[in-house]
Protein backbone atom coordinates (compact mmCIF):
# COMPACT_ATOMS: atom_id res chain seq x y z
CA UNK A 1 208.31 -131.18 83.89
CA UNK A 2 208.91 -134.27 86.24
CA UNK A 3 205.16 -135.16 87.51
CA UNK A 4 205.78 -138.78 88.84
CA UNK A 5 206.57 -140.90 85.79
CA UNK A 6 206.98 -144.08 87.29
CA UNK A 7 203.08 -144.03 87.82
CA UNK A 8 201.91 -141.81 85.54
CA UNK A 9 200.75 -137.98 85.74
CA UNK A 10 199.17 -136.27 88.78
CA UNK A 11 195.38 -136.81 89.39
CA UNK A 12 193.38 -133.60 87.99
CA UNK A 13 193.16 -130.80 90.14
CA UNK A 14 196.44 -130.56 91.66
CA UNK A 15 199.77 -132.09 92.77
CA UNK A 16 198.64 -135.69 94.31
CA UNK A 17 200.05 -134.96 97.50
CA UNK A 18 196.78 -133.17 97.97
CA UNK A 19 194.48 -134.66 99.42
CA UNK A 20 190.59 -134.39 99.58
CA UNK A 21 189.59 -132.58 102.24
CA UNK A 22 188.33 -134.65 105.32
CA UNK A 23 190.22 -137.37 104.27
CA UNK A 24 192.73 -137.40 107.31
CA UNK A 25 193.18 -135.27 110.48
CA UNK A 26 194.44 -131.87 108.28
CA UNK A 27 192.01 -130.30 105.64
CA UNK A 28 193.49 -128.24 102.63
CA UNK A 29 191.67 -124.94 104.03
CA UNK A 30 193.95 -125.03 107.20
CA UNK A 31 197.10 -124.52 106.13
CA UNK A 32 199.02 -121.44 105.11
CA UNK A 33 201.88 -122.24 103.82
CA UNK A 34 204.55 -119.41 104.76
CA UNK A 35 207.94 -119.71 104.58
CA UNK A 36 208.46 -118.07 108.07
CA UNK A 37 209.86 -121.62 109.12
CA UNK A 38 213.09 -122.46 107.26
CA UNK A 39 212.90 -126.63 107.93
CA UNK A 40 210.07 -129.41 108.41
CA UNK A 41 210.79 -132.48 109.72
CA UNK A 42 208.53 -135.09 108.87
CA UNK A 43 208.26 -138.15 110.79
CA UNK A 44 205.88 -140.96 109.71
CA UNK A 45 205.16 -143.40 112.86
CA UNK A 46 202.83 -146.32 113.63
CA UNK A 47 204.36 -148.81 116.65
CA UNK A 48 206.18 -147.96 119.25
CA UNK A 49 205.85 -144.67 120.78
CA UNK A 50 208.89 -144.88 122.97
CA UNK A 51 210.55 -145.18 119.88
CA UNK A 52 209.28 -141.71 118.17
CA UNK A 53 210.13 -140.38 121.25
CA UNK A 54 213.73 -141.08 121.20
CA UNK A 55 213.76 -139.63 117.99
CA UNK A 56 212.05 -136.23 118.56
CA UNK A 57 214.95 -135.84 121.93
CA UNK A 58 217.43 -136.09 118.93
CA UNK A 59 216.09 -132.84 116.95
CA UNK A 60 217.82 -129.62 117.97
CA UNK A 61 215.46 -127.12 119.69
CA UNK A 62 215.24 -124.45 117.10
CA UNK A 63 213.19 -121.68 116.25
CA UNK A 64 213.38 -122.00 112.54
CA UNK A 65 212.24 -125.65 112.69
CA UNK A 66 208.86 -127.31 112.95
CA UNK A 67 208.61 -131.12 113.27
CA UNK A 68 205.34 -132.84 111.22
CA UNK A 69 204.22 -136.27 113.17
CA UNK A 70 202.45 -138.29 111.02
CA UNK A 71 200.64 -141.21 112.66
CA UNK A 72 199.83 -143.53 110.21
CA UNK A 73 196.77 -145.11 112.61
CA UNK A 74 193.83 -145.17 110.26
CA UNK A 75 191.67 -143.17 113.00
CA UNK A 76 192.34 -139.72 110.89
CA UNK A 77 191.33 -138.40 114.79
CA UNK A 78 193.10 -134.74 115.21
CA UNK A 79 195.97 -135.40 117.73
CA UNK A 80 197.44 -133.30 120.02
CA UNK A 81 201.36 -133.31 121.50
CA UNK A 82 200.15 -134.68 124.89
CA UNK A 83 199.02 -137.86 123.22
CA UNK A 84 202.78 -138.46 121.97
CA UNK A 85 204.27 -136.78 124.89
CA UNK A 86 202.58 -138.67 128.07
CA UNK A 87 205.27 -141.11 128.57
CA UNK A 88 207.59 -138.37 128.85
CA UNK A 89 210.17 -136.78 126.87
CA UNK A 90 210.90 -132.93 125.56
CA UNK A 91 207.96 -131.48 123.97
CA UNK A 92 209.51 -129.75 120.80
CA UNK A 93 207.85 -126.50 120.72
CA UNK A 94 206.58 -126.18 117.00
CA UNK A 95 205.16 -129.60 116.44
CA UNK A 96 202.19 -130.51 114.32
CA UNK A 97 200.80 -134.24 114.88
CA UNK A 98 198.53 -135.65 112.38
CA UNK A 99 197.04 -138.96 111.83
CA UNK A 100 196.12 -140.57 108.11
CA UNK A 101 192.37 -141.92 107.79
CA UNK A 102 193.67 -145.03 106.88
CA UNK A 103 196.43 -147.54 107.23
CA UNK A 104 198.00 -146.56 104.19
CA UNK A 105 202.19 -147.15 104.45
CA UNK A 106 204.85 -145.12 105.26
CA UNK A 107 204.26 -143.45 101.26
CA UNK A 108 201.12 -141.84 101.99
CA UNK A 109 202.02 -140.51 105.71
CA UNK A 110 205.43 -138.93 104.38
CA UNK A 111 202.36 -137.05 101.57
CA UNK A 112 200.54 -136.30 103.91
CA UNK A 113 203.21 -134.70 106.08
CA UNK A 114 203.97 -132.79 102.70
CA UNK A 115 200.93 -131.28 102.53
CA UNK A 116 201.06 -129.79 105.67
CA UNK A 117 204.62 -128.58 106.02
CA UNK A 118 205.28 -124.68 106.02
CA UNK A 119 209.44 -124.66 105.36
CA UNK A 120 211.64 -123.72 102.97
CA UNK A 121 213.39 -126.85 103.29
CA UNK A 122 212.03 -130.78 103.63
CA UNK A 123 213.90 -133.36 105.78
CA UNK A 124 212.68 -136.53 106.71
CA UNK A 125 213.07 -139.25 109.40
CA UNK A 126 211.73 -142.42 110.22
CA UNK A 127 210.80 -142.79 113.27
CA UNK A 128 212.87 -145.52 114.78
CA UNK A 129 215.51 -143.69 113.45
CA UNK A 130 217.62 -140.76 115.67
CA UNK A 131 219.89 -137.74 114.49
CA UNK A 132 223.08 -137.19 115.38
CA UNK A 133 222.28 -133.72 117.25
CA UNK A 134 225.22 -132.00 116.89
CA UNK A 135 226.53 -132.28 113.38
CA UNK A 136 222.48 -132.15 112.45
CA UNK A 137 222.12 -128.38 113.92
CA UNK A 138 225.80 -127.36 112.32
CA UNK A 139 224.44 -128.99 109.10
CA UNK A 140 221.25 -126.92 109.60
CA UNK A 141 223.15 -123.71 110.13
CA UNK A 142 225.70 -124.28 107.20
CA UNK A 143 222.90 -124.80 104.62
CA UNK A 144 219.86 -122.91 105.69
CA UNK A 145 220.75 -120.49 102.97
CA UNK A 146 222.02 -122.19 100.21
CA UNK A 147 220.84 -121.87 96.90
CA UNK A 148 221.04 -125.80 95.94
CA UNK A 149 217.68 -127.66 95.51
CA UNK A 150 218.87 -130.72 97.45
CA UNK A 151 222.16 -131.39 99.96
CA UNK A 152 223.09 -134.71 100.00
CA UNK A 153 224.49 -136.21 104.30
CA UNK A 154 225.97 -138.91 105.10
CA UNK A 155 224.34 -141.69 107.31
CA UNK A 156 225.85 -143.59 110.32
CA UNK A 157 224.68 -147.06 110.49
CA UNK A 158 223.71 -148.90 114.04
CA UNK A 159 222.22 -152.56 114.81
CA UNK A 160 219.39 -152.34 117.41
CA UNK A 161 221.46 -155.53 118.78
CA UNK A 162 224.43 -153.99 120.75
CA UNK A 163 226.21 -157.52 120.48
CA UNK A 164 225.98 -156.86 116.72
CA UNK A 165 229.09 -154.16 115.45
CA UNK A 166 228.40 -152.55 112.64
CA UNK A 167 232.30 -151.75 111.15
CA UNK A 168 231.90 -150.71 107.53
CA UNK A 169 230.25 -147.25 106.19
CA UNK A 170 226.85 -146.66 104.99
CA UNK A 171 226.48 -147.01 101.11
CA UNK A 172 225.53 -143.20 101.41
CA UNK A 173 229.70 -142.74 102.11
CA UNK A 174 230.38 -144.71 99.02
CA UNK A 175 228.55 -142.28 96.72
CA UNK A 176 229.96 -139.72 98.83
CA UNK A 177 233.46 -140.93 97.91
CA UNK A 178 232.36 -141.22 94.52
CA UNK A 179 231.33 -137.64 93.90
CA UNK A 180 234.76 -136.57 95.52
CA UNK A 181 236.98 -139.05 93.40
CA UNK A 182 235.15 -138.33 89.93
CA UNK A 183 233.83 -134.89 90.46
CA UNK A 184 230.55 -136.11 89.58
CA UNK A 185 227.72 -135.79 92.29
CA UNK A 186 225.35 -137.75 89.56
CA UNK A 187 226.62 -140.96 91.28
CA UNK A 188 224.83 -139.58 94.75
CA UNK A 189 222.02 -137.79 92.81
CA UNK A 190 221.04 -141.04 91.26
CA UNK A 191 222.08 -143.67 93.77
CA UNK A 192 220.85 -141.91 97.30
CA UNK A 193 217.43 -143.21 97.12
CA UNK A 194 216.09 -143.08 100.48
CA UNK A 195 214.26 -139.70 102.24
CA UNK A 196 216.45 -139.37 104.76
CA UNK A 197 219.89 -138.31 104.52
CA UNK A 198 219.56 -135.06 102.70
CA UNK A 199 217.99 -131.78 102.75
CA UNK A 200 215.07 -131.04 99.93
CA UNK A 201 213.84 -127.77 99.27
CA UNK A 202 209.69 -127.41 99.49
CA UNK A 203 209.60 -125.81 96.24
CA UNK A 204 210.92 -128.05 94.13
CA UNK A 205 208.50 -130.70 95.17
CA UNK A 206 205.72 -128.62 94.79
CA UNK A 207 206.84 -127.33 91.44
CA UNK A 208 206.87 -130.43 89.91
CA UNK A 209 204.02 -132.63 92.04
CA UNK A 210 206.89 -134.36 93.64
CA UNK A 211 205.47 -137.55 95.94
CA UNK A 212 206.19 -140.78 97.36
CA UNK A 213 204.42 -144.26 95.93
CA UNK A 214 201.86 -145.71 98.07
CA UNK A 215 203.40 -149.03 97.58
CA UNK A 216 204.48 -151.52 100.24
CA UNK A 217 207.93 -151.18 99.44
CA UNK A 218 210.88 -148.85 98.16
CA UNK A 219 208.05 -146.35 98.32
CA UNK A 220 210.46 -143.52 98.39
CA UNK A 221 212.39 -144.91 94.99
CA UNK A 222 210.36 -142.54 92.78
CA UNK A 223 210.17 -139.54 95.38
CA UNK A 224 213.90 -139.81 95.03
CA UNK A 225 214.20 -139.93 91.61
CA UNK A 226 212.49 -137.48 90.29
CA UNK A 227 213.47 -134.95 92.63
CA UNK A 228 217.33 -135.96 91.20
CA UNK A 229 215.93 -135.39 87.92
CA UNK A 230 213.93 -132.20 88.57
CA UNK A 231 216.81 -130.79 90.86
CA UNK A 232 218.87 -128.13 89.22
CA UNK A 233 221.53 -128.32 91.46
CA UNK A 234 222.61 -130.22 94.45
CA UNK A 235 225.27 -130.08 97.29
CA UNK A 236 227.01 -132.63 99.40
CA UNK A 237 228.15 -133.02 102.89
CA UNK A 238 230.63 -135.80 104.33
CA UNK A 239 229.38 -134.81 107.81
CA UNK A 240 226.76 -137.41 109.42
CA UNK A 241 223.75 -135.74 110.67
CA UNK A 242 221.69 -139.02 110.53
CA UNK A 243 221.85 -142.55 112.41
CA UNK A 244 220.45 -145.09 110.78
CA UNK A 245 218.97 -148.10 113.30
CA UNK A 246 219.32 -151.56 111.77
CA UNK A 247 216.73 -153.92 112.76
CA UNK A 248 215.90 -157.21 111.64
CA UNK A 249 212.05 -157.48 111.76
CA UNK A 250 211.94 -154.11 109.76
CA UNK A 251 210.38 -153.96 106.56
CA UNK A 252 213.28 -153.40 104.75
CA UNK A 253 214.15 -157.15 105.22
CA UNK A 254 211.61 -158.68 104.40
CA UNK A 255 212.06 -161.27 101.73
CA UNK A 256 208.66 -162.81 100.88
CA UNK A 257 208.14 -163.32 97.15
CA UNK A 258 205.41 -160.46 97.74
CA UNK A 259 208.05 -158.14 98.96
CA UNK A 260 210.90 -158.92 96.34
CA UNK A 261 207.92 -158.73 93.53
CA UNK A 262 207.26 -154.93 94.77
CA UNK A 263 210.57 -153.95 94.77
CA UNK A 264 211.67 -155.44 91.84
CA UNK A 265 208.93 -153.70 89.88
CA UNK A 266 209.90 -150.36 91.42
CA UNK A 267 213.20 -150.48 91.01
CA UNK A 268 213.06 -151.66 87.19
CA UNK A 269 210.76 -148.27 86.51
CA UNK A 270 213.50 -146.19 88.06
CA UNK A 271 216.75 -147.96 86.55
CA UNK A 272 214.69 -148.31 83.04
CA UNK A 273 214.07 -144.12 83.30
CA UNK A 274 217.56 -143.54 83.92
CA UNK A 275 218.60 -145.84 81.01
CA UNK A 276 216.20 -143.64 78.63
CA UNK A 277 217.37 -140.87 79.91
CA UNK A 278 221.37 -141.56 78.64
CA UNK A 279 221.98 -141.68 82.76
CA UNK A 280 222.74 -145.58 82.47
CA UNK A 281 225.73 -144.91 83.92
CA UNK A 282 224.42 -144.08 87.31
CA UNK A 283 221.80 -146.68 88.12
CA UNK A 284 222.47 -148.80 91.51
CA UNK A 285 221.80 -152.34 89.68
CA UNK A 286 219.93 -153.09 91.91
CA UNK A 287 217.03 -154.31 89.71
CA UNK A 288 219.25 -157.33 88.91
CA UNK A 289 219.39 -158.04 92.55
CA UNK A 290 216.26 -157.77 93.17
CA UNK A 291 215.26 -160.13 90.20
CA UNK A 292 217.79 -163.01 91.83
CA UNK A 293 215.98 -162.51 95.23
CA UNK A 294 212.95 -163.50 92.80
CA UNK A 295 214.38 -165.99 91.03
CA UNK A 296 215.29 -167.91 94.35
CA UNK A 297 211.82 -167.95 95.62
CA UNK A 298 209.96 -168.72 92.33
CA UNK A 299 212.24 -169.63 89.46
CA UNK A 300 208.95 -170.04 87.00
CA UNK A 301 207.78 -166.26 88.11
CA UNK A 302 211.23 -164.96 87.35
CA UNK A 303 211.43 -166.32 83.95
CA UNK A 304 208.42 -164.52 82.89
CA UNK A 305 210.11 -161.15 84.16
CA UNK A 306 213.42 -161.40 82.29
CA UNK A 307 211.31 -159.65 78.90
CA UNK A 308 211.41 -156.99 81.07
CA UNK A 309 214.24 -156.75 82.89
CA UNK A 310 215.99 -157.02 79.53
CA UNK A 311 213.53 -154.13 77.93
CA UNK A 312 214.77 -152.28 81.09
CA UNK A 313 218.55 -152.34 81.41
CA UNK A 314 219.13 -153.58 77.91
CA UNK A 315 220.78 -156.97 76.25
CA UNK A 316 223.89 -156.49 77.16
CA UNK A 317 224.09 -155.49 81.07
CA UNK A 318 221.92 -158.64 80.96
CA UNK A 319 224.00 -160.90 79.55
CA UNK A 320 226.70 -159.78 81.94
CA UNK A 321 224.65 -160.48 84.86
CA UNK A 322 224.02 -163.55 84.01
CA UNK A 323 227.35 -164.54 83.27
CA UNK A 324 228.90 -162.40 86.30
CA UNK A 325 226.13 -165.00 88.18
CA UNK A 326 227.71 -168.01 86.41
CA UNK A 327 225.57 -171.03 85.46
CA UNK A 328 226.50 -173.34 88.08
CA UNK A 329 224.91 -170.62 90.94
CA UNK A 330 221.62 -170.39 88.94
CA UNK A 331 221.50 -174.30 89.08
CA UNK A 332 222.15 -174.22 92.77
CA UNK A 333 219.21 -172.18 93.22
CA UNK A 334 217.02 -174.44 90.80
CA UNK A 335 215.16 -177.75 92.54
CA UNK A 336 217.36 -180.42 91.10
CA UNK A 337 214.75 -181.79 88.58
CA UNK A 338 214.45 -178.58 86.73
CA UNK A 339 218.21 -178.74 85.80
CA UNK A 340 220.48 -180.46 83.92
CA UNK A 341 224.55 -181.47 84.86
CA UNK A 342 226.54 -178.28 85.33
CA UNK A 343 228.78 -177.25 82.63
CA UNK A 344 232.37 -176.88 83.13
CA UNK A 345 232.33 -173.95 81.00
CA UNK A 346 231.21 -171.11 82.06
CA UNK A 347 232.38 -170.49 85.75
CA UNK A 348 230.81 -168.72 88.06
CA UNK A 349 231.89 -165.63 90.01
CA UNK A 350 231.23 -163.78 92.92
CA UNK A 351 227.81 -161.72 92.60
CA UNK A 352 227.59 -158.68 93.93
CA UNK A 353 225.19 -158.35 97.47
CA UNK A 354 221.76 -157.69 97.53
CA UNK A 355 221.51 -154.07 98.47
């Protein structure tokens, strides 16, 4: 049983996605959890409402479908849909908004939104984010019934800067490719690590105490994981139901030591499980990547991680890392009087890209 390994086991009493009651807007004692509705859509927000909005005019108007807001204020004040819907906008007809008690992340709003949701499938969205309408509600009616605990979608990247073009695929369309070339959908089981871009089904989450890290970063890493692991089978679709909106002062480039710490030390708990697991294979590297972001910011503080990284991906990969780095880049990076003349023999090559 998968019970969120990269921290440890659920808190006792329950999967940890529950809550104590009072704690935000939604007590445990008002929900019934039928499966009358068929998909949630959860949506954690704090900003810009015009924003959320754009995103809720992308979701088709279905019966079958409820949409969970999750308002990540730190108010944990009950909401209703006129507070998101005064600026105008379609009111989707089964919506639920909530708000957390605290400024906790996006982690704890998508658990939150968990906790409350009634369908048979999960889907989630950020809420800057928009779907693409019409492939989403074909994508809806083509899987509704299927028997898989996850379907994998692919994801249409777009820069908030219309001056910026955005020409090659998302990295969802490379595992995509993968699974198609190899037969092999490990390669997107293991590799698709965000929330949105796929279809989850309710129980398997709940089965196995399924939920996101309340961490500042990559707090969806170990949500994704473990549902891969836990999932018995899964599905993929080449169609893209999901627009992904690249901004610059998002979160997901940031690149403070703070931030590259975080996600180094989540992404070293999922590669490292996969490793144990004999599912080496599959793992993004992106731990290595994430190490060199750390390395260039504080060479000292990355020293004192390579134990680990090493314990993680093993002796080898590392060694090739280093040399697929090449010495004279890691002296480039070092202030001058921490390194000595470059030597001529081992030459560097070209690194692979931070992803």
């Amino acid at each position: 049983m998968i019970t969120n390994e990269l921290l440890g086991p659920s808190p006792p009493g329950g999967p940890a996605y529950e809550l104590p009651r009072g704690e935000d807007s939604l007590s445990r004692g008002t929900i019934q959890k039928e499966y009358s509705i068929t998909f949630s859509i959860i949506i954690p927000h704090r900003g810009d409402l015009a924003l959320l909005r754009r995103c809720l005019q992308s979701v088709p108007d279905r019966n079958d479908t409820e949409i969970v807001i999750v308002l990540d204020d730190g108010t944990g004040a009950p909401r209703r849909n006129g507070d998101i819907f005064n600026g105008g906008g379609r009111k989707p007809g089964n919506c639920t908004v909530l708000s957390t008690a605290e400024n906790r992340g996006a982690g704890h709003a998508r658990n939150v939104g968990m906790r409350a949701a009634s369908g048979t499938w999960l889907i989630f969205a950020d809420s800057d984010d928009v779907f693409i309408t019409e492939n989403f509600n074909a994508e809806l009616d083509r899987w509704k019934d299927a028997e898989e605990d996850i379907v994998f979608l692919d994801v249409e990247p777009t820069h908030t800067d219309e001056s910026i073009r955005i020409t090659e695929n998302h990295w969802t369309r490379t595992y995509i490719n993968k699974a198609y070339r190899y037969g092999d959908t490990n390669f997107i089981r293991f590799q698709h690590t965000t929330p949105w871009g796929k279809f989850i089904k309710r129980r398997l989450v709940e089965r196995h105490s399924i939920t996101f890290q309340e961490v500042p970063y990559c707090n969806d890493t170990r949500f994704s994981v473990n549902a891969a692991l836990a999932a018995r089978s899964v599905a993929f679709s080449d169609t893209r139901v999901y627009r992904y909106i690249v901004r610059s002062d998002s979160l997901t480039h940031k690149s403070d030591l703070d931030s590259c710490l975080c996600r180094f030390s989540v992404q070293r708990a999922y590669e490292s499980k996969l490793v144990r697991r004999g599912l080496g294979k599959y793992r993004p590297r992106v731990v290595e990547d994430m190490w060199l972001r750390v390395f260039k910011k504080d060479p000292a503080r990355s020293f004192s991680l390579v134990p680990s990284l090493v314990a993680s991906i093993g002796v080898r990969p590392f060694i090739r890392f280093v040399c697929k780095i090449g010495k004279r880049r890691l002296q480039a990076l070092l202030p001058a009087a921490l390194t000595g003349p470059a030597s001529p023999r081992c030459r560097p090559t070209r690194s692979r890209g931070p992803t």
